[in-house]
Each structure stands twice: as C-alpha cells, then as structure tokens.
C-alpha atoms as a PDB file:
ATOM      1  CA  UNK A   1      74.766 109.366  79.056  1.00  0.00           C
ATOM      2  CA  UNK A   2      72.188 108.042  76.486  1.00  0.00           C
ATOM      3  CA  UNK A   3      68.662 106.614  77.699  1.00  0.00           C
ATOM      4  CA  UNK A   4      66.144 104.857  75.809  1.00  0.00           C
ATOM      5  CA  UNK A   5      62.895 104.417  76.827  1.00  0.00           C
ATOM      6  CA  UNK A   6      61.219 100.741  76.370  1.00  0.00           C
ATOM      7  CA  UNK A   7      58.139  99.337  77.612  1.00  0.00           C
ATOM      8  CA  UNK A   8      57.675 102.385  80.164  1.00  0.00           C
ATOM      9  CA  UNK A   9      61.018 101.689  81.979  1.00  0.00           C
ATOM     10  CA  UNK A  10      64.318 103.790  81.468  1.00  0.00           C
ATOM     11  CA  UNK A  11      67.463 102.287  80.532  1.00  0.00           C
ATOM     12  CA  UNK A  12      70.873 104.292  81.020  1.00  0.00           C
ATOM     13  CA  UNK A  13      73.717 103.375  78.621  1.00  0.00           C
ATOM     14  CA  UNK A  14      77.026 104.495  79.196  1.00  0.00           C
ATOM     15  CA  UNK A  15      79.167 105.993  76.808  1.00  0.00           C
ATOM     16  CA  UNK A  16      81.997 103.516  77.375  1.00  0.00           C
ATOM     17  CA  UNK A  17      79.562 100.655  76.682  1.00  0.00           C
ATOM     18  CA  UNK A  18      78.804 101.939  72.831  1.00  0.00           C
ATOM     19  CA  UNK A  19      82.523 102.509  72.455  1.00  0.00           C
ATOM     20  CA  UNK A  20      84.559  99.307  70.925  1.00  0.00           C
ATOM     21  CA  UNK A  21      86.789  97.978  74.033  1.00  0.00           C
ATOM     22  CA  UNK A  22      90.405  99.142  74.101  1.00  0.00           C
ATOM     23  CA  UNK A  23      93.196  97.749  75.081  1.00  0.00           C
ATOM     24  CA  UNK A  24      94.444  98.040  78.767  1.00  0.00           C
ATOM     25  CA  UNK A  25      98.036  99.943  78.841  1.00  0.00           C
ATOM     26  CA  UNK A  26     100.960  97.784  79.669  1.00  0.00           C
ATOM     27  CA  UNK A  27     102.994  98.740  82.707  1.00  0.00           C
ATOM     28  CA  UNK A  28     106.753  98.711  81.734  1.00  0.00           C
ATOM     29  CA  UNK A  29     108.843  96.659  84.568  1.00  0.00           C
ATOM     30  CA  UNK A  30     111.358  99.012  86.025  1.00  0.00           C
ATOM     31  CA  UNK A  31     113.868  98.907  88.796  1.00  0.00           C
ATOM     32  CA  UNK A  32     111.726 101.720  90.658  1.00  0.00           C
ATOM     33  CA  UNK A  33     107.950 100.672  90.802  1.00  0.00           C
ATOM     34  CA  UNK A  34     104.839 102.189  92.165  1.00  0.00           C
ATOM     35  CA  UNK A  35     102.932  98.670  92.846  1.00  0.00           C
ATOM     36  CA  UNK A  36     103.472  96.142  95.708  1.00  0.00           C
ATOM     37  CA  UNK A  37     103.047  92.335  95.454  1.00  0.00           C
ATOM     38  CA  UNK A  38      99.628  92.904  95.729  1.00  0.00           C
ATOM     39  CA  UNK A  39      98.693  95.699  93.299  1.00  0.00           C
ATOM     40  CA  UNK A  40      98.291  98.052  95.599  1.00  0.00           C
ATOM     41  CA  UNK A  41      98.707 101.518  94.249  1.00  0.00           C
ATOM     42  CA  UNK A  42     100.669 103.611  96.441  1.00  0.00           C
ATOM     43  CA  UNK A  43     100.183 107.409  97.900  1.00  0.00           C
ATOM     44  CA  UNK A  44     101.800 110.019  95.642  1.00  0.00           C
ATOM     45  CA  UNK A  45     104.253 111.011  98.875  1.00  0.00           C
ATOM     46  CA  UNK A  46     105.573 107.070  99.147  1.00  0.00           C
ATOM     47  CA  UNK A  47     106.367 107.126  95.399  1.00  0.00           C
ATOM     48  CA  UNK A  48     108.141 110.209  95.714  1.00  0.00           C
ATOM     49  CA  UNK A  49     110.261 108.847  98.423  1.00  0.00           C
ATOM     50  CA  UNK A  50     110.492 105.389  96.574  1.00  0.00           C
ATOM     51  CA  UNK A  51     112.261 107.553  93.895  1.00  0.00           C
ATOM     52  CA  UNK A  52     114.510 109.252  95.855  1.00  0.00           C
ATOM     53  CA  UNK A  53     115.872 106.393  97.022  1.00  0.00           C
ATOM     54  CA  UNK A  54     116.729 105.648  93.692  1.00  0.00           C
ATOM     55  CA  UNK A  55     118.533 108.380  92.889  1.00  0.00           C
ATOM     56  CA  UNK A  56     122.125 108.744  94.202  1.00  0.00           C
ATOM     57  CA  UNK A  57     123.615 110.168  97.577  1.00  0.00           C
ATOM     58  CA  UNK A  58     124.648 113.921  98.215  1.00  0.00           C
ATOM     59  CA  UNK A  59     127.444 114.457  97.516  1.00  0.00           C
ATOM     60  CA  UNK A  60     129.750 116.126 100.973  1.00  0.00           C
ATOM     61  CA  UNK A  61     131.296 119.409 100.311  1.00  0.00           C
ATOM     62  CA  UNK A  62     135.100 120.284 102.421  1.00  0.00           C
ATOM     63  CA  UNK A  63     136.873 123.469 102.796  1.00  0.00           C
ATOM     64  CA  UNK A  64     140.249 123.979 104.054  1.00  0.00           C
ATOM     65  CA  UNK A  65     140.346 126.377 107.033  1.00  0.00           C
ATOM     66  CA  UNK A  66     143.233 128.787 107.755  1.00  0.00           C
ATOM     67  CA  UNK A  67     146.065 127.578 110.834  1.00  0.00           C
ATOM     68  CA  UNK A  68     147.148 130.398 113.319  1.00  0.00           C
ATOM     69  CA  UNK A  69     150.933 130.097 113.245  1.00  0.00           C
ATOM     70  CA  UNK A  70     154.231 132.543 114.855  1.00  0.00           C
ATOM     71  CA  UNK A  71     154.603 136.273 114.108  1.00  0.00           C
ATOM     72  CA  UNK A  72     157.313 136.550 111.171  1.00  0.00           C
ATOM     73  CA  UNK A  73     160.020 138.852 112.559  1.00  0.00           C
ATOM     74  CA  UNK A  74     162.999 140.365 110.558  1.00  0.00           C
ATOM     75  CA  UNK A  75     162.574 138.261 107.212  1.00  0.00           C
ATOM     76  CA  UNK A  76     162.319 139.292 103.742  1.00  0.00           C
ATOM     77  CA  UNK A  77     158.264 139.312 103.648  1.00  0.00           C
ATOM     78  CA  UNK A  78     158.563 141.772 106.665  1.00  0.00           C
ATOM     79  CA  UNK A  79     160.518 144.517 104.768  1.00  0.00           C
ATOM     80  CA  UNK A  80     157.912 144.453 102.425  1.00  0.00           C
ATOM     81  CA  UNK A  81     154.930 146.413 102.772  1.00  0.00           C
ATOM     82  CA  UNK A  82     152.408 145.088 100.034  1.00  0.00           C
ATOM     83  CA  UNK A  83     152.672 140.991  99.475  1.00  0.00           C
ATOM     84  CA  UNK A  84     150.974 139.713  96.740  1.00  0.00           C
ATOM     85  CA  UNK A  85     150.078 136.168  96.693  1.00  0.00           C
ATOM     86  CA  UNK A  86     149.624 134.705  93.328  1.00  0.00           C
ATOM     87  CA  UNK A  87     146.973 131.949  92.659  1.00  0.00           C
ATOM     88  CA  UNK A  88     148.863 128.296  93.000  1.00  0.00           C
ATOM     89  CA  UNK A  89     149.724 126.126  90.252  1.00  0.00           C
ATOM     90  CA  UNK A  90     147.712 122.774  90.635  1.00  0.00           C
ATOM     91  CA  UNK A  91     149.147 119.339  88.880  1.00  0.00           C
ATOM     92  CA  UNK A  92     146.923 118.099  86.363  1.00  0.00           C
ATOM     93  CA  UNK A  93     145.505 115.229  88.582  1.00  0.00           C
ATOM     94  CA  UNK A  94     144.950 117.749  91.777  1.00  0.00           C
ATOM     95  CA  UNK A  95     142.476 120.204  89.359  1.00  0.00           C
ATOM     96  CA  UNK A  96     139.030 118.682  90.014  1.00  0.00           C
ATOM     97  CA  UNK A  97     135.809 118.745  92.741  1.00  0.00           C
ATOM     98  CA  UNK A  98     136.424 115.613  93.654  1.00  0.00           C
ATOM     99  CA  UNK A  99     138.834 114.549  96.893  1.00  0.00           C
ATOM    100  CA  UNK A 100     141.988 113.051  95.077  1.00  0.00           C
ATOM    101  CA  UNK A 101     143.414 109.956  97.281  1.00  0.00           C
ATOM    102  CA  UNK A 102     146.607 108.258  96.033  1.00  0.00           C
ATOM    103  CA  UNK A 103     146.452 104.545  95.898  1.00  0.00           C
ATOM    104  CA  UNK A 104     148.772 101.756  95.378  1.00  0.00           C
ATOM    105  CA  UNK A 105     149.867 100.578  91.898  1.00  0.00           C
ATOM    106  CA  UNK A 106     149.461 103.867  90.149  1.00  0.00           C
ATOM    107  CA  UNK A 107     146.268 104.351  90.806  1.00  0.00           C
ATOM    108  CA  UNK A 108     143.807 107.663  91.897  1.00  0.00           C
ATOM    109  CA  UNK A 109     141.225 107.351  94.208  1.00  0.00           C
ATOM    110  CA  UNK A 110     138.483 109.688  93.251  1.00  0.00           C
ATOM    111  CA  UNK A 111     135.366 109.659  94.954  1.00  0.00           C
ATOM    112  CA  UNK A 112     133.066 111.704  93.382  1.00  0.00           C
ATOM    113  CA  UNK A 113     130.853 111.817  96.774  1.00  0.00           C
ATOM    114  CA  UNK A 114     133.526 113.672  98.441  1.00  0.00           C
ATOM    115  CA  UNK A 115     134.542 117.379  96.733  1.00  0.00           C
ATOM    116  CA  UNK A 116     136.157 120.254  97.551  1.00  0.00           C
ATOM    117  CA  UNK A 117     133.573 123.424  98.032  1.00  0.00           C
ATOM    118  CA  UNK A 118     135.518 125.829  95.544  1.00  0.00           C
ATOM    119  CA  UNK A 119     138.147 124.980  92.984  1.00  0.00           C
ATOM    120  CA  UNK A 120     141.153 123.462  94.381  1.00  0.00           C
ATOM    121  CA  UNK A 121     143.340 126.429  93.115  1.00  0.00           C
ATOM    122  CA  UNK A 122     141.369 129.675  94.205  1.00  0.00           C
ATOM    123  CA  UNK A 123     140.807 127.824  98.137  1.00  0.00           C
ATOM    124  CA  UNK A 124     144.813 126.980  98.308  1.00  0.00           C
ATOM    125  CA  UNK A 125     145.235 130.348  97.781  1.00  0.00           C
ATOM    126  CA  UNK A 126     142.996 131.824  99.295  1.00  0.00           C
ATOM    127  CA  UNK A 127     143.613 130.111 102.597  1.00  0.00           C
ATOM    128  CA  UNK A 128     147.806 130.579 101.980  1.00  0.00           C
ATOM    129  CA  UNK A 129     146.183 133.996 101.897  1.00  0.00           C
ATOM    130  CA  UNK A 130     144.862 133.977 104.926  1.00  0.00           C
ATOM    131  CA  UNK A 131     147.303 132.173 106.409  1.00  0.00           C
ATOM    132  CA  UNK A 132     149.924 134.240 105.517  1.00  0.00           C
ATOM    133  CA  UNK A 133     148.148 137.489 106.774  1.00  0.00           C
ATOM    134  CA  UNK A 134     148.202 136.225 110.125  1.00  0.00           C
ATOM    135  CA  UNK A 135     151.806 135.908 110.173  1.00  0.00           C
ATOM    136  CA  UNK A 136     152.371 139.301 108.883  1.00  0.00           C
ATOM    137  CA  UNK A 137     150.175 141.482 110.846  1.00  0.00           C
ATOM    138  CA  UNK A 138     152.349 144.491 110.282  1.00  0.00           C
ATOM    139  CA  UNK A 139     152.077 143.903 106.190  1.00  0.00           C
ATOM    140  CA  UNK A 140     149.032 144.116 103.116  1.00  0.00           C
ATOM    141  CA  UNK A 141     148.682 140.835 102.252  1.00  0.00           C
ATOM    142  CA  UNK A 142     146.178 140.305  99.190  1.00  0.00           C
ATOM    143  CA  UNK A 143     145.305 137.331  96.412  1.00  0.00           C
ATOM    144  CA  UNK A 144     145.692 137.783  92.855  1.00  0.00           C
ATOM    145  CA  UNK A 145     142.508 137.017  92.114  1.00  0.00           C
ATOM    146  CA  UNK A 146     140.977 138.928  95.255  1.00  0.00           C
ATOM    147  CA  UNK A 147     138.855 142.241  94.730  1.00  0.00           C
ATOM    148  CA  UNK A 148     141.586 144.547  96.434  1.00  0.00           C
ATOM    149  CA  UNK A 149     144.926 145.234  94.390  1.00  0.00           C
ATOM    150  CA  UNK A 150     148.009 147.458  94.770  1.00  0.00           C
ATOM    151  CA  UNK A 151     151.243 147.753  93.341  1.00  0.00           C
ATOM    152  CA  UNK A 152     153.296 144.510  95.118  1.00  0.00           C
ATOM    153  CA  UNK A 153     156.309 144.939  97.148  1.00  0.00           C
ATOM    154  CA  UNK A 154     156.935 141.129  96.866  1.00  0.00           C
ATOM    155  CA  UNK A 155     155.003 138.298  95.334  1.00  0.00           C
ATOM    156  CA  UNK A 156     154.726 134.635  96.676  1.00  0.00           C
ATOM    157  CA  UNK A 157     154.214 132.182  94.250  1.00  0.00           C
ATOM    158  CA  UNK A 158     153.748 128.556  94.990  1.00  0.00           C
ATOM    159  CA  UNK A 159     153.703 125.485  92.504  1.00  0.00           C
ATOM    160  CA  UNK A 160     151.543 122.546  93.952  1.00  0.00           C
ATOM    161  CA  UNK A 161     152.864 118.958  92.872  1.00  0.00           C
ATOM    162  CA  UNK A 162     151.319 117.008  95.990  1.00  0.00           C
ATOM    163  CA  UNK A 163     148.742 117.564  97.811  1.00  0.00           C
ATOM    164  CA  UNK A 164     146.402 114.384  98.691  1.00  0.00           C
ATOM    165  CA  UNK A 165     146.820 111.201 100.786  1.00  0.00           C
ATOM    166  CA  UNK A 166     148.621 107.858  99.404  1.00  0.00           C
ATOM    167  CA  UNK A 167     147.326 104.142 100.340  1.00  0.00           C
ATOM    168  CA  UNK A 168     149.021 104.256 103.915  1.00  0.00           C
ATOM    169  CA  UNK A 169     146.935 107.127 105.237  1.00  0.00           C
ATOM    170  CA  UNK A 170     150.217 110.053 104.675  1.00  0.00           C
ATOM    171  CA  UNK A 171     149.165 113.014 103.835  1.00  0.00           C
ATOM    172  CA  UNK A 172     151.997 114.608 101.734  1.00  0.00           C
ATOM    173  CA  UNK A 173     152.060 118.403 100.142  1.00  0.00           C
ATOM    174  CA  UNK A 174     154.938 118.929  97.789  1.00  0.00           C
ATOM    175  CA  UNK A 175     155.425 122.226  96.223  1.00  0.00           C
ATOM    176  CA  UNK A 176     157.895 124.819  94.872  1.00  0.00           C
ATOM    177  CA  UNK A 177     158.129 128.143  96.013  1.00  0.00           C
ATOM    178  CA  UNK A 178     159.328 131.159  95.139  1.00  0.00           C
ATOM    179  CA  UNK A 179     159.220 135.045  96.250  1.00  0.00           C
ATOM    180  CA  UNK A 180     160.279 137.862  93.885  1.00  0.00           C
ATOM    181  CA  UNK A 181     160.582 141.611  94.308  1.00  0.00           C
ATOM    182  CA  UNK A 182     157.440 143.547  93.465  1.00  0.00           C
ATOM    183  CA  UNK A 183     159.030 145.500  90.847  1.00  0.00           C
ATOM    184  CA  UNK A 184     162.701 144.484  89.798  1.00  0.00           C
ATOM    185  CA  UNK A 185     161.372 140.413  89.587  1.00  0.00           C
ATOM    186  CA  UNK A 186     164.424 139.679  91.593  1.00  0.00           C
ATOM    187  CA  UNK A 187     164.712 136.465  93.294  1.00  0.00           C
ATOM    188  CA  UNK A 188     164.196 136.604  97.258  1.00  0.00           C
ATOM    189  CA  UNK A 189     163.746 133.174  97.854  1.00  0.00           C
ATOM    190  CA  UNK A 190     163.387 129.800  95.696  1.00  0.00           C
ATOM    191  CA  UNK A 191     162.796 126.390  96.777  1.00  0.00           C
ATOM    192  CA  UNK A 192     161.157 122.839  97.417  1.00  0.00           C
ATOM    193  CA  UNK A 193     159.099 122.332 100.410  1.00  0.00           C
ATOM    194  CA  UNK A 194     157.784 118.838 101.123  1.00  0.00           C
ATOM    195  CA  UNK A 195     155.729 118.137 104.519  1.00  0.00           C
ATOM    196  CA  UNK A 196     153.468 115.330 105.582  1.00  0.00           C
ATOM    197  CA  UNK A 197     151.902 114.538 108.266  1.00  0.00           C
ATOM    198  CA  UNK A 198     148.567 111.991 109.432  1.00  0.00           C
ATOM    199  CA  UNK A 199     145.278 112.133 109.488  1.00  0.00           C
ATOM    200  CA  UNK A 200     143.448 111.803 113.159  1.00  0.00           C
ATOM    201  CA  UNK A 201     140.937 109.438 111.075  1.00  0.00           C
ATOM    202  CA  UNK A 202     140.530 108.196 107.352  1.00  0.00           C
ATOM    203  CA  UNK A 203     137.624 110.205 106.932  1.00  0.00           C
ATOM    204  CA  UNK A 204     136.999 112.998 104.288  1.00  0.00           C
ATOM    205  CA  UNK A 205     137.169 115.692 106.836  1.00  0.00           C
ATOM    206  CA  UNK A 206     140.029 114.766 108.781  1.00  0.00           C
ATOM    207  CA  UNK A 207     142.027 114.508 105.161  1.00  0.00           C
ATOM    208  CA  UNK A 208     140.621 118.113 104.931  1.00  0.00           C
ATOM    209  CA  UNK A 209     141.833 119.464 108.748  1.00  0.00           C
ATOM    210  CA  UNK A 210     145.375 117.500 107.846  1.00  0.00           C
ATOM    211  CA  UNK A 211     145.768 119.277 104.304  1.00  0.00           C
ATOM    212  CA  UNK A 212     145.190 123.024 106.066  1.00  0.00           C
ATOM    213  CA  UNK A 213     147.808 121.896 109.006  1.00  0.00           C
ATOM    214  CA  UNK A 214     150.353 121.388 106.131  1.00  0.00           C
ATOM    215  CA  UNK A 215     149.310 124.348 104.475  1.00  0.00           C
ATOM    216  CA  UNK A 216     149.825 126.470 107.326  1.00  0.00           C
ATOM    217  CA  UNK A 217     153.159 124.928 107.873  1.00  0.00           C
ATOM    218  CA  UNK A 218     154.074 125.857 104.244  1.00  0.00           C
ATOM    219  CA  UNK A 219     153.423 129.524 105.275  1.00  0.00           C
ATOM    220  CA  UNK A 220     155.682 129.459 108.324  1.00  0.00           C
ATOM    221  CA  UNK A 221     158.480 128.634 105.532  1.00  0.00           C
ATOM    222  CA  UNK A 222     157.366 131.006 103.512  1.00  0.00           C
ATOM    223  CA  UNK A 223     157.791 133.349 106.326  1.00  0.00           C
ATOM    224  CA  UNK A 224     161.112 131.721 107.827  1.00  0.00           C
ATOM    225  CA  UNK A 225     159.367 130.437 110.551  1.00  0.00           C
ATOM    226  CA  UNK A 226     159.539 127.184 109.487  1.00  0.00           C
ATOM    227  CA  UNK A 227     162.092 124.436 107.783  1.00  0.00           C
ATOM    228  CA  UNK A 228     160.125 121.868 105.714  1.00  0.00           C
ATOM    229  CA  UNK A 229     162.490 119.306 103.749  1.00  0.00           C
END
C-alpha cells in the first residue's frame, strides 16, 4: 500500500487503483458448470460431484462360475492319469471385455457397460478346468496356461464358435471338441457339441449363470456323461 500525506490527513491508495484496469476473464459455457441461475459459486465438494455426474457409469464386471456335475466312470479321460486342458479357441467376434449379445439382422449387441472380468479365453478355460476336475476326482487335471505342468496323458481341446445370447433370449454355445493321446496325438474323441438353454432373466448376470450351466454341460460330454447335439 502507498500513503500520501496531505493537509495533515493520511490517504491509503491501493495498488490495484494505480494499476490500468484489466479485463475481467470470460467464463467459457460448458455442458458441466460451476454457477447456478443466480451466480452463486458453488462448494468445491458439489462441483466435484457435479462432475462426476458427467462422466460415464461403471462399467459391471461377470465371471463364469464352475457347475458341479456326475462322477465320470470307465471313459477314456478316466484311463488317463494327467489331462491337460488346452486354452479354447474364441471366434473373432467372442474375443473382447465386452458381453457379446446376438441381435436380429446381423447385428452384435455390445454393451461396453457390461464385460467379462478376465479375457474370454483364459476364464472358458479355466472354468472347463475346473469343471472338468470335479468330474475326474481320481485324475490331474491342469490348464495350459496354469502354473502347474506335467507330461499329459490326454489333452482336451475345445474350439468355441458360439457362445452369447441371440434376439429371443437363447443362450446357445457351439463348439468343437476334440481329445488326443498325451504322447502318440492319437484321436480319442472328435466332435460338435451344440447346447442352449434360457436365461432366468435378461439381465447381464443371469446371461453369465446360463453360459457356466452350458459350460458345465459341455464337460459332462467331454466326460461321456453327457449327449449334447
């Protein structure tokens, strides 16, 4: 502050006074503001939470979960003692995060709220994994890609071509399969499995509960427990 003394009385200047006046800052018009009608600046906390309701939802994560099914008894899997199950083969349109729904006139749903937890791939087998363990208590059953290897008796190796929900609600999964001798590659079994089934509900995690059903029925044929078309 500056002061200048006239005629025995103080005057106080202020430095903003002296300086030439400067233009006030224009406020850009966007679709998130800080101000109400009424120019009223608001707390730090409120514009925070203005923001995030800007910003888009969370996205919802699903995992399928492994399906108890029947004891395999006196099939090919149960002569062998180490089963090695080799990571799935995905269709081009099934390899993403997001929950793939068919739809009518060759169309993909895709919502990308709605994803699976893990890549599509690794969780299918993973859970066929699992799934398959259950049903062979009496035999090692391991992923290729898991951290515990041995020399395979027999391998299982399944080709994914369907595995989502079409415009009706039917949830189909489509695959070929095929199980080899560990060492020799000979053919044990080869085929085409198709199953379906429906939903309790259209929502995301009733797509998910249907898609492990199927994929526990898949194991039962794997195991000869089960028919499939």
């Amino acid at each position: 502050m500056f002061f200048f003394e006239k005629k025995n009385q103080k005057t106080f200047t202020s430095l903003n006074s002296l300086s030439p006046e400067r233009p006030k800052p224009k406020v850009s018009k966007v679709f998130c503001f800080f101000f109400s009608k009424k120019k009223t600046f608001l707390s730090f906390p409120l514009a925070m939470a203005t923001l995030t309701g800007c910003a888009s939802p969370d996205a919802n994560f699903y995992t399928l979960q492994p399906v108890p099914g029947p004891m395999a008894i006196g099939t090919s899997l149960t002569k062998a003692g180490n089963i090695e199950v080799r990571t799935p083969g995905l269709a081009g349109y099934l390899d993403r995060s997001d929950v793939v729904l068919k739809d009518a006139n060759y169309r993909l749903g895709v919502n990308e709220q709605q994803r699976w937890a893990e890549p599509l791939a690794d969780m299918i087998g993973r859970v066929l994994t699992e799934d398959l363990a259950q049903r062979l208590p009496h035999n090692s059953v391991f992923g290729q890609g898991g951290a515990i290897s041995a020399d395979p008796d027999a391998r299982v190796e399944v080709d994914i071509q369907r595995f989502d929900a079409d415009a009706s609600g039917t949830v189909t999964l489509s695959a070929q399969v095929a199980i080899e001798a560990g060492r020799s590659h000979a053919p044990l079994m080869t085929r085409h499995v198709s199953l379906t089934a429906t939903p309790a509900s259209p929502a995301p995690a009733a797509l998910a509960a249907t898609l492990s059903d199927l994929l526990g029925q898949l194991a039962d044929v794997i195991c000869g427990n089960g028919r499939g078309t």
